[in-house]
PDB file of N, CA and C in Angstrom:
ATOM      1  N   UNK A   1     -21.523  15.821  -8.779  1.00  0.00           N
ATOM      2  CA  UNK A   1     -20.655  15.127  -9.694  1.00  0.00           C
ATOM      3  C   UNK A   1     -21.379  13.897 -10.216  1.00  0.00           C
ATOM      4  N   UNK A   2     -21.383  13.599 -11.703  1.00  0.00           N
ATOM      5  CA  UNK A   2     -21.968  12.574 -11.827  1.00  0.00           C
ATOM      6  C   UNK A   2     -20.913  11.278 -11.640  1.00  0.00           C
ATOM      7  N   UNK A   3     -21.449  10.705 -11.676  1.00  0.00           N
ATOM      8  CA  UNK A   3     -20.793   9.187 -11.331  1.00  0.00           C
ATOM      9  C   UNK A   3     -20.408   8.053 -12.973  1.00  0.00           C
ATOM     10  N   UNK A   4     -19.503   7.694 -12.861  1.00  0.00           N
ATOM     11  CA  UNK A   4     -19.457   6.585 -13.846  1.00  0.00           C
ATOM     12  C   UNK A   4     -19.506   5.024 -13.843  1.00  0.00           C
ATOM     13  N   UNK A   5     -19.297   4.593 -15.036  1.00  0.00           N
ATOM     14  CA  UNK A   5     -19.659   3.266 -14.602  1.00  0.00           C
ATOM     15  C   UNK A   5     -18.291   2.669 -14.830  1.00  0.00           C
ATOM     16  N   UNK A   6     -17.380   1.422 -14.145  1.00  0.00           N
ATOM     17  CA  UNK A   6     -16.725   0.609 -14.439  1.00  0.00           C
ATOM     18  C   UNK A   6     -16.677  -0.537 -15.520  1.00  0.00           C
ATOM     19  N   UNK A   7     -16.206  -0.744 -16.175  1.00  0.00           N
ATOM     20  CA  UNK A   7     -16.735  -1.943 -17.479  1.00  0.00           C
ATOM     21  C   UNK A   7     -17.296  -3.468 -16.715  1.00  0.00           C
ATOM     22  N   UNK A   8     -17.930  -3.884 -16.987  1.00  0.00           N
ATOM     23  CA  UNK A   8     -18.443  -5.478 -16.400  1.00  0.00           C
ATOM     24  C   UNK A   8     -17.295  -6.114 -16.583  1.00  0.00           C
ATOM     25  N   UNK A   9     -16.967  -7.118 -15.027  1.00  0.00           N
ATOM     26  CA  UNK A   9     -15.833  -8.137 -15.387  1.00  0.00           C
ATOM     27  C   UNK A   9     -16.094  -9.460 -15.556  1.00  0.00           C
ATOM     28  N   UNK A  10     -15.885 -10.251 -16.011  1.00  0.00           N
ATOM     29  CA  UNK A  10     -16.071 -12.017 -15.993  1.00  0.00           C
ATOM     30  C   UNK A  10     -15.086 -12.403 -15.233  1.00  0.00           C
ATOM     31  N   UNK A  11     -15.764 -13.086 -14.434  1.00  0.00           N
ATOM     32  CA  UNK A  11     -14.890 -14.219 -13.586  1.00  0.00           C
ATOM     33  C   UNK A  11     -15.271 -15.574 -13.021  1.00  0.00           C
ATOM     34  N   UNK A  12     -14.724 -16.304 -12.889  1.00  0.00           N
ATOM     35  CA  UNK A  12     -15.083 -17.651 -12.532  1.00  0.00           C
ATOM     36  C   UNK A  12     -16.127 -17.836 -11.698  1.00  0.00           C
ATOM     37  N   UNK A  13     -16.905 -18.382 -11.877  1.00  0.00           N
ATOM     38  CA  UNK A  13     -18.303 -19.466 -10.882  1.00  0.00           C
ATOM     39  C   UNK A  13     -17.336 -18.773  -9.491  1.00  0.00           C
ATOM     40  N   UNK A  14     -15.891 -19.474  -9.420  1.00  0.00           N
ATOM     41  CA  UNK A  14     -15.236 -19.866  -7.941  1.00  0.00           C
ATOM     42  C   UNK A  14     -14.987 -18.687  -7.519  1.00  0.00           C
ATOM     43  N   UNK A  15     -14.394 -17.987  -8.357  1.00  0.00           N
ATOM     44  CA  UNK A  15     -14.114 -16.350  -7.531  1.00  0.00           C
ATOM     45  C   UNK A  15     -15.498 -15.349  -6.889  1.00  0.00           C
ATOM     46  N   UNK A  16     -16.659 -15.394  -7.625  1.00  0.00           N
ATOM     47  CA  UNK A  16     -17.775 -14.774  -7.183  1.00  0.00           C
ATOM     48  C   UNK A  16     -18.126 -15.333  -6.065  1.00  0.00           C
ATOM     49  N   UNK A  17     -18.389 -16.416  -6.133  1.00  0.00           N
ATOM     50  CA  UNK A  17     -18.673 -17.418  -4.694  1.00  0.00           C
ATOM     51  C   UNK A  17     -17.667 -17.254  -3.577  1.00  0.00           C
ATOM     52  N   UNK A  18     -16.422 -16.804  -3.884  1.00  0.00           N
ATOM     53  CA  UNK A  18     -15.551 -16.700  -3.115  1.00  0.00           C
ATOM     54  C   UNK A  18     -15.664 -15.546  -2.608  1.00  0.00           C
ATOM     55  N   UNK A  19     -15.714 -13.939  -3.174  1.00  0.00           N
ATOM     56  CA  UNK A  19     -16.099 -12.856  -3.097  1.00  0.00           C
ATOM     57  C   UNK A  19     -17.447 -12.622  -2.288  1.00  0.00           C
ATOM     58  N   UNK A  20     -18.339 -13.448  -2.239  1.00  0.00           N
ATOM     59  CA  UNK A  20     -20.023 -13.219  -1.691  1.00  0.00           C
ATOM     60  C   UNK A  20     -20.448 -14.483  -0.230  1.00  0.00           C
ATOM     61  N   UNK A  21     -18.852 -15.038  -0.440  1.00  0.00           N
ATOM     62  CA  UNK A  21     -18.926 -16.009   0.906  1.00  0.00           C
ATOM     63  C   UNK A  21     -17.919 -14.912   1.917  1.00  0.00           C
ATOM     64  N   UNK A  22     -17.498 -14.061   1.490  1.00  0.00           N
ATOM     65  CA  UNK A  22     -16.664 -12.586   2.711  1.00  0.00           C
ATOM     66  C   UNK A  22     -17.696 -11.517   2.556  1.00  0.00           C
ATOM     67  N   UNK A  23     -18.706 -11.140   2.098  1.00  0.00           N
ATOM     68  CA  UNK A  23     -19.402 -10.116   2.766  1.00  0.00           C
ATOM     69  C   UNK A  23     -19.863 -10.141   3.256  1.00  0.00           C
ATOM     70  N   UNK A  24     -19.750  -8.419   4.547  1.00  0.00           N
ATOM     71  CA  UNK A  24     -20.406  -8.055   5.693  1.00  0.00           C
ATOM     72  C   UNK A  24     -21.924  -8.079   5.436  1.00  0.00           C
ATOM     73  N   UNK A  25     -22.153  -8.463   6.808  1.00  0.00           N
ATOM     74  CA  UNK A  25     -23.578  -8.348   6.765  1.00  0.00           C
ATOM     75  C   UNK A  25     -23.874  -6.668   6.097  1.00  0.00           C
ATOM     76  N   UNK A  26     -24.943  -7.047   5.015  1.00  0.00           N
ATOM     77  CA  UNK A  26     -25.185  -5.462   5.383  1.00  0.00           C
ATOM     78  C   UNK A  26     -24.696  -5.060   3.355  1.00  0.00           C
ATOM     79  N   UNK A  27     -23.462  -5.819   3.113  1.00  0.00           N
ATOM     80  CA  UNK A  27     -22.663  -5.213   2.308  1.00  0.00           C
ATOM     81  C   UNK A  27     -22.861  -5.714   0.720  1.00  0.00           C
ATOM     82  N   UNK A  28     -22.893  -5.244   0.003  1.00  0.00           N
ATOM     83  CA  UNK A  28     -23.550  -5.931  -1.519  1.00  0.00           C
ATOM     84  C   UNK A  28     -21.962  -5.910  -2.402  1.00  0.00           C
ATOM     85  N   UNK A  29     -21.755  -6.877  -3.132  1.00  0.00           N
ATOM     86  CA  UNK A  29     -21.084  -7.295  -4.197  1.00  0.00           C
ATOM     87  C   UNK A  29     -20.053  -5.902  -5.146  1.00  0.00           C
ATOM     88  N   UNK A  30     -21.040  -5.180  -5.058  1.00  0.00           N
ATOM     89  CA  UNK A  30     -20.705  -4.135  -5.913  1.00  0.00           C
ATOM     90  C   UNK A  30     -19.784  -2.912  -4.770  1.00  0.00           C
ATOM     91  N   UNK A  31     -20.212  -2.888  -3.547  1.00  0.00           N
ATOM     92  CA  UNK A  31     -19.782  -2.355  -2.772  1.00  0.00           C
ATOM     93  C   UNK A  31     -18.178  -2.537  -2.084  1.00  0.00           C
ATOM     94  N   UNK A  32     -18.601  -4.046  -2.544  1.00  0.00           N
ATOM     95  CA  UNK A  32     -16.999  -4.735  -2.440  1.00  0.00           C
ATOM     96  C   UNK A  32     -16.246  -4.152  -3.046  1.00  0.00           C
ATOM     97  N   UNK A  33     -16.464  -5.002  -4.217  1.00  0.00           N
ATOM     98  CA  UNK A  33     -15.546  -4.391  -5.554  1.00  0.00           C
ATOM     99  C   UNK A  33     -15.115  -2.906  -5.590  1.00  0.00           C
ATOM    100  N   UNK A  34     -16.204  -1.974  -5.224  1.00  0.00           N
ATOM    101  CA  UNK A  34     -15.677  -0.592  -4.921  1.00  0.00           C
ATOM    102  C   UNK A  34     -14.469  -0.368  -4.090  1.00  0.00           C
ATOM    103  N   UNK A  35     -14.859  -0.825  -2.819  1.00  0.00           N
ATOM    104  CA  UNK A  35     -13.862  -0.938  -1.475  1.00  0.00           C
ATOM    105  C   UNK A  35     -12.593  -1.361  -2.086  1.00  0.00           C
ATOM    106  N   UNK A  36     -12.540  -2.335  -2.945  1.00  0.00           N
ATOM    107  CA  UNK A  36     -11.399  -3.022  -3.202  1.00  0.00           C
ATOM    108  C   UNK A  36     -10.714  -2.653  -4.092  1.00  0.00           C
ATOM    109  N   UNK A  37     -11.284  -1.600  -4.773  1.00  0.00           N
ATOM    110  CA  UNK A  37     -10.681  -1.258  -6.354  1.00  0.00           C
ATOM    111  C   UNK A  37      -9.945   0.304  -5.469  1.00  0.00           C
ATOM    112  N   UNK A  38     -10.932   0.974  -4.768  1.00  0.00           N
ATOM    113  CA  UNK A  38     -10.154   2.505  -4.025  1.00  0.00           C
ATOM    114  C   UNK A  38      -9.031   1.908  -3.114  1.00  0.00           C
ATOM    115  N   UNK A  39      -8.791   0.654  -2.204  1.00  0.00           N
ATOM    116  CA  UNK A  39      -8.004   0.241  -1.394  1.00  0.00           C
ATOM    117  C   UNK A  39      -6.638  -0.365  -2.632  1.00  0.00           C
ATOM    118  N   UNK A  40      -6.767  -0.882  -4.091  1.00  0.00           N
ATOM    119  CA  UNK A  40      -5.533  -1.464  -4.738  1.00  0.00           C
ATOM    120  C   UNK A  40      -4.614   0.041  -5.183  1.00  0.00           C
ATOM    121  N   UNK A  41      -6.244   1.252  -5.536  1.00  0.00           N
ATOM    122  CA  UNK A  41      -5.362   2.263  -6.516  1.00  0.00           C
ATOM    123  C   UNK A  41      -4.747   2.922  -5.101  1.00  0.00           C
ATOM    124  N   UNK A  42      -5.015   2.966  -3.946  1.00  0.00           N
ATOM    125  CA  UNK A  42      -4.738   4.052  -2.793  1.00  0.00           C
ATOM    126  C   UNK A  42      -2.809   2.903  -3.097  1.00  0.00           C
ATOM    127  N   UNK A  43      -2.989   1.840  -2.914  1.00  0.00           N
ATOM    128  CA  UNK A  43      -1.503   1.026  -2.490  1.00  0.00           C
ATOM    129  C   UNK A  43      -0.506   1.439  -3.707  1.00  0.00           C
ATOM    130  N   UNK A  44      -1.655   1.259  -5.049  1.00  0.00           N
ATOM    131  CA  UNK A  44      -0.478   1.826  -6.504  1.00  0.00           C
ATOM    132  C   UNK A  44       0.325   3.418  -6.342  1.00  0.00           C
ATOM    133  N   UNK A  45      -0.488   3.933  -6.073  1.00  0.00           N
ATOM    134  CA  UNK A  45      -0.006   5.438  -5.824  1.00  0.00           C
ATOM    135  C   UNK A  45       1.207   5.187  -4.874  1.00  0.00           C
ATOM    136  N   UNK A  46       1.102   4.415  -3.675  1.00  0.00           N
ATOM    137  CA  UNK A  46       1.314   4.783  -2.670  1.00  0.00           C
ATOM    138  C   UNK A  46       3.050   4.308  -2.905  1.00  0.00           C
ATOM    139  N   UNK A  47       3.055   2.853  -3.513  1.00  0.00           N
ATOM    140  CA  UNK A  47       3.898   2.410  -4.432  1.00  0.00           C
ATOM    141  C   UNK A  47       4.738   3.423  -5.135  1.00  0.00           C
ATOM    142  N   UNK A  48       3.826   4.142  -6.354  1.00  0.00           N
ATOM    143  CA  UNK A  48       4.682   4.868  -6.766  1.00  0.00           C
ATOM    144  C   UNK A  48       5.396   6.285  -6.096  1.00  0.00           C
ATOM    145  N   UNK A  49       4.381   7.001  -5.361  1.00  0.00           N
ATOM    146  CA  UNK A  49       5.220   7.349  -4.304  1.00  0.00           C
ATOM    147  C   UNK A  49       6.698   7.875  -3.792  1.00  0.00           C
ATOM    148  N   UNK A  50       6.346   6.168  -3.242  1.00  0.00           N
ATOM    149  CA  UNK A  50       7.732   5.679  -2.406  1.00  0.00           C
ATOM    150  C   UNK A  50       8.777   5.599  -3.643  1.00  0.00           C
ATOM    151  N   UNK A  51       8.308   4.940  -4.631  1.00  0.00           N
ATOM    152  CA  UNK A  51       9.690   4.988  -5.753  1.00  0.00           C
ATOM    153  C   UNK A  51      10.697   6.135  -6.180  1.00  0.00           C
ATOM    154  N   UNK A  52       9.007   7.087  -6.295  1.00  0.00           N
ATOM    155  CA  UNK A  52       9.862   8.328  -6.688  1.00  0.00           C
ATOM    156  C   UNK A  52      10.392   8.747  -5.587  1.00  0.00           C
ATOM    157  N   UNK A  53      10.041   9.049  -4.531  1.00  0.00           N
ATOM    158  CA  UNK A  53      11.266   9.462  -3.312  1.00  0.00           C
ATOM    159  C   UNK A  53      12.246   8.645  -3.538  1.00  0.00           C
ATOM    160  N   UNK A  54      12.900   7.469  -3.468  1.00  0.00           N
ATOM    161  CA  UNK A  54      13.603   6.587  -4.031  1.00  0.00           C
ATOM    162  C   UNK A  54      14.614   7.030  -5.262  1.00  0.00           C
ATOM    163  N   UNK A  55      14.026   7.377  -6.016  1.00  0.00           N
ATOM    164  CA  UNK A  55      14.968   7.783  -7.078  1.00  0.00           C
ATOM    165  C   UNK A  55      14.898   8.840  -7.008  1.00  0.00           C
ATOM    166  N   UNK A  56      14.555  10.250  -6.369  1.00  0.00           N
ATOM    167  CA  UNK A  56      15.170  11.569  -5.932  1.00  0.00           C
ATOM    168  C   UNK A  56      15.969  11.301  -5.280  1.00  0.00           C
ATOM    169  N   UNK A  57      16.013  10.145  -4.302  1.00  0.00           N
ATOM    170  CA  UNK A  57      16.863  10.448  -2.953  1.00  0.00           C
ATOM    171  C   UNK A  57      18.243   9.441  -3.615  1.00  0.00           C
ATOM    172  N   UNK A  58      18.311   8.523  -4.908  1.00  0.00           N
ATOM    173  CA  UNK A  58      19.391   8.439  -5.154  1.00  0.00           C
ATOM    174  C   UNK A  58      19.970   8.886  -6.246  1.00  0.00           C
ATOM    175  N   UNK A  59      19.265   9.929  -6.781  1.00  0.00           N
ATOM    176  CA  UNK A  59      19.616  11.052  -7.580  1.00  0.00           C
ATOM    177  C   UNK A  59      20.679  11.813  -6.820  1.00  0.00           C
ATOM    178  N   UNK A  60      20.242  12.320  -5.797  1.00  0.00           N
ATOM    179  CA  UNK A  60      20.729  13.800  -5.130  1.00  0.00           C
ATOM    180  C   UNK A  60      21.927  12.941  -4.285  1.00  0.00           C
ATOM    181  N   UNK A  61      21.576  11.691  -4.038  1.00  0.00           N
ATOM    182  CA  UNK A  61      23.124  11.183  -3.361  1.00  0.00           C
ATOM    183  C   UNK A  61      24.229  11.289  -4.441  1.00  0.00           C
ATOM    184  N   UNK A  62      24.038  10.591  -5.932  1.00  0.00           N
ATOM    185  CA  UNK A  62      24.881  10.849  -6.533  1.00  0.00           C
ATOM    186  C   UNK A  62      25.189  12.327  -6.677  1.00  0.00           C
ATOM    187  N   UNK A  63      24.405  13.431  -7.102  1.00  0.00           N
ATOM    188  CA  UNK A  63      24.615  14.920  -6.927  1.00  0.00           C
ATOM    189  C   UNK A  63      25.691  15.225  -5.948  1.00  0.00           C
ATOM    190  N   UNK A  64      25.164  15.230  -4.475  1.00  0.00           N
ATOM    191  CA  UNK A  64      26.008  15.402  -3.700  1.00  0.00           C
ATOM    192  C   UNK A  64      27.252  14.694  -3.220  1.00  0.00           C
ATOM    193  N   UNK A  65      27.159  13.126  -4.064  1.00  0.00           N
ATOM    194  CA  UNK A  65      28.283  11.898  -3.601  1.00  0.00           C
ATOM    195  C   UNK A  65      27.878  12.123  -1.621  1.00  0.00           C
ATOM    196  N   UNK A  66      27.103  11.924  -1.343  1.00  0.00           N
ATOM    197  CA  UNK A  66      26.615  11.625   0.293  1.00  0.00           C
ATOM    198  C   UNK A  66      26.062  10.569   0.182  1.00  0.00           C
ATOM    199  N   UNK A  67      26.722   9.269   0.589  1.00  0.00           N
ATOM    200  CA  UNK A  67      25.319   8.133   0.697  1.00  0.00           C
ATOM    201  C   UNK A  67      25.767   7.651   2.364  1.00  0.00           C
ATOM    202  N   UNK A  68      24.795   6.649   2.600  1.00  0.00           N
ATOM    203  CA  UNK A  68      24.723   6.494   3.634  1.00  0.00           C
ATOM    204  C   UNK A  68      24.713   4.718   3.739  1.00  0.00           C
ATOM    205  N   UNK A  69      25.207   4.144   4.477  1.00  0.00           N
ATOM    206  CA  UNK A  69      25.857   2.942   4.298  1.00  0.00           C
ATOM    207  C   UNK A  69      24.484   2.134   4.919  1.00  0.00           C
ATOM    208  N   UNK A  70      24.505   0.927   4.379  1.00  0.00           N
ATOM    209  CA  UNK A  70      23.342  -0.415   4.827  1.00  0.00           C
ATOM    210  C   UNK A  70      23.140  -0.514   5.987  1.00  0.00           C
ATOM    211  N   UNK A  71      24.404  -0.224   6.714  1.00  0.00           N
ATOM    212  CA  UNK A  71      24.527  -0.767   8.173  1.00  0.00           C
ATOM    213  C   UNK A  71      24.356   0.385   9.260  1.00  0.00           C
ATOM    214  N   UNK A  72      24.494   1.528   8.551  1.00  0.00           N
ATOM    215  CA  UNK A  72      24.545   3.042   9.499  1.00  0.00           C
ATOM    216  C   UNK A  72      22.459   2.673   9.062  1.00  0.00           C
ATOM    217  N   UNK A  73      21.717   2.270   8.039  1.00  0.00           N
ATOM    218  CA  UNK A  73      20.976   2.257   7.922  1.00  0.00           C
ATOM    219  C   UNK A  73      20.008   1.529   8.745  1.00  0.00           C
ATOM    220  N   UNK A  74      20.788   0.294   8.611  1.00  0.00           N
ATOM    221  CA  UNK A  74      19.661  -0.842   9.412  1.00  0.00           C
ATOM    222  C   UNK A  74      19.669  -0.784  10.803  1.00  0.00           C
ATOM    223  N   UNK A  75      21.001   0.327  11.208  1.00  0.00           N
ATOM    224  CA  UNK A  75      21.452   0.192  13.187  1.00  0.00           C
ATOM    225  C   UNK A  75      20.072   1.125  13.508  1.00  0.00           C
ATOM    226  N   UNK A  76      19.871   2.301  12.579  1.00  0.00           N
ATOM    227  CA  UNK A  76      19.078   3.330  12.682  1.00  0.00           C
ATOM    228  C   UNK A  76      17.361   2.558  12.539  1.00  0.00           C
ATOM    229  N   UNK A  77      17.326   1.986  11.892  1.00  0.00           N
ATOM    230  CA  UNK A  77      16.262   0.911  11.660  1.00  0.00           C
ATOM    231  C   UNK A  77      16.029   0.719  13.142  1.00  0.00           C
ATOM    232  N   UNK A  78      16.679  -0.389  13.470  1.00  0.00           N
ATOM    233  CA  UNK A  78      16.501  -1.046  14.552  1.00  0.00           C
ATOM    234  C   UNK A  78      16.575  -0.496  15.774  1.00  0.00           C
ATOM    235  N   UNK A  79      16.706   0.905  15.982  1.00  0.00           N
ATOM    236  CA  UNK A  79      16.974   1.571  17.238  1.00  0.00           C
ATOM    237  C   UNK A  79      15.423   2.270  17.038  1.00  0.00           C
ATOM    238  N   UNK A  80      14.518   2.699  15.836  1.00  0.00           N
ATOM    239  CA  UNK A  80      13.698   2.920  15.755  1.00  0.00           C
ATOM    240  C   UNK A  80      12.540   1.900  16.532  1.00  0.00           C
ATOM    241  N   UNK A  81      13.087   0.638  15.708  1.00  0.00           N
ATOM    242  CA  UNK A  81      11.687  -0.479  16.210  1.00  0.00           C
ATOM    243  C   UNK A  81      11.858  -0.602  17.803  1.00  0.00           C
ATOM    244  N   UNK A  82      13.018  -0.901  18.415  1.00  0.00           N
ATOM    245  CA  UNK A  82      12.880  -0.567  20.041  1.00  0.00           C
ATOM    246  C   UNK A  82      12.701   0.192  20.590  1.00  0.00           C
ATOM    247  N   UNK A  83      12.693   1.321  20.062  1.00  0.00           N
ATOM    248  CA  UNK A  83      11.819   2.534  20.663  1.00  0.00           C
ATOM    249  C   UNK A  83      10.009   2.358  20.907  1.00  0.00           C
ATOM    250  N   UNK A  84       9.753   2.095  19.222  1.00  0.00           N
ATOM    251  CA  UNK A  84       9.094   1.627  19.193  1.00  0.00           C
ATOM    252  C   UNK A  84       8.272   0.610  20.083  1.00  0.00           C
ATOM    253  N   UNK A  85       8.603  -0.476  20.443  1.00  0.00           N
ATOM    254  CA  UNK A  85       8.722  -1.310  20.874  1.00  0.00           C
ATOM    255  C   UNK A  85       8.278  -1.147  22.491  1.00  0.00           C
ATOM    256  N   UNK A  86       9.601  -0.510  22.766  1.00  0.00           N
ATOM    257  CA  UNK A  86       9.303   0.287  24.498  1.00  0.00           C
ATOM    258  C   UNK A  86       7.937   0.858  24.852  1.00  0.00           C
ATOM    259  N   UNK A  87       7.945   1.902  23.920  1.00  0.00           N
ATOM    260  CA  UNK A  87       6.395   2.966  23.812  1.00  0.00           C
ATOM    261  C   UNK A  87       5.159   2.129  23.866  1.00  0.00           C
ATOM    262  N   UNK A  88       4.856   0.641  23.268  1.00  0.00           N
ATOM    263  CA  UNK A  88       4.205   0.196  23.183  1.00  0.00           C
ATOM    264  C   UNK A  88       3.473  -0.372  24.623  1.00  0.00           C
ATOM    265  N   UNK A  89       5.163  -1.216  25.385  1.00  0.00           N
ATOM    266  CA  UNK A  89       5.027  -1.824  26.566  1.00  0.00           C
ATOM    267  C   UNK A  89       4.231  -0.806  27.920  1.00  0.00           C
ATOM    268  N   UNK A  90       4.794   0.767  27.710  1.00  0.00           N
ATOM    269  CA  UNK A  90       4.395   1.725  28.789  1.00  0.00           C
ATOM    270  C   UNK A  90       2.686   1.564  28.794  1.00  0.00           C
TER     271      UNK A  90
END
């Protein structure tokens, strides 16, 4: 596969310096920017995603008129994180 190029960005004196005072030993500028550009689009997706489950899942509540209340929600929440929680301590 060939590879492409990204457009050149301008940015401040302060941000480059800021960017090249956090790399790993080892790690070049451009490598960053890579890392950082696959780690924002992996979160956008991931974002959109979750939305669209979101608006299927309050699509089909209205469809079916089934919703499920804040509090039947958050008890279920919170019985999760102490589970959670427990599993950790063992």
């Amino acid at each position: 596969m060939k590879t492409a190029s990204i457009p050149s960005l301008r940015v401040a004196p302060e941000l480059r310096a800021a960017a090249e005072n956090v790399l790993q030993e080892g790690e070049t500028l451009s490598g960053f920017l890579e890392e950082s550009l696959r780690a924002h689009i992996n979160r956008r997706q991931t974002q959109q995603e979750f939305i669209a489950r979101g608006l299927a899942s309050r699509d089909e509540a209205r469809r079916s008129g089934h919703y499920v209340s804040a509090d039947d929600v958050l008890h279920k929440m919170k019985a999760m994180l102490v589970a959670s929680n427990s599993k950790k301590r063992k």
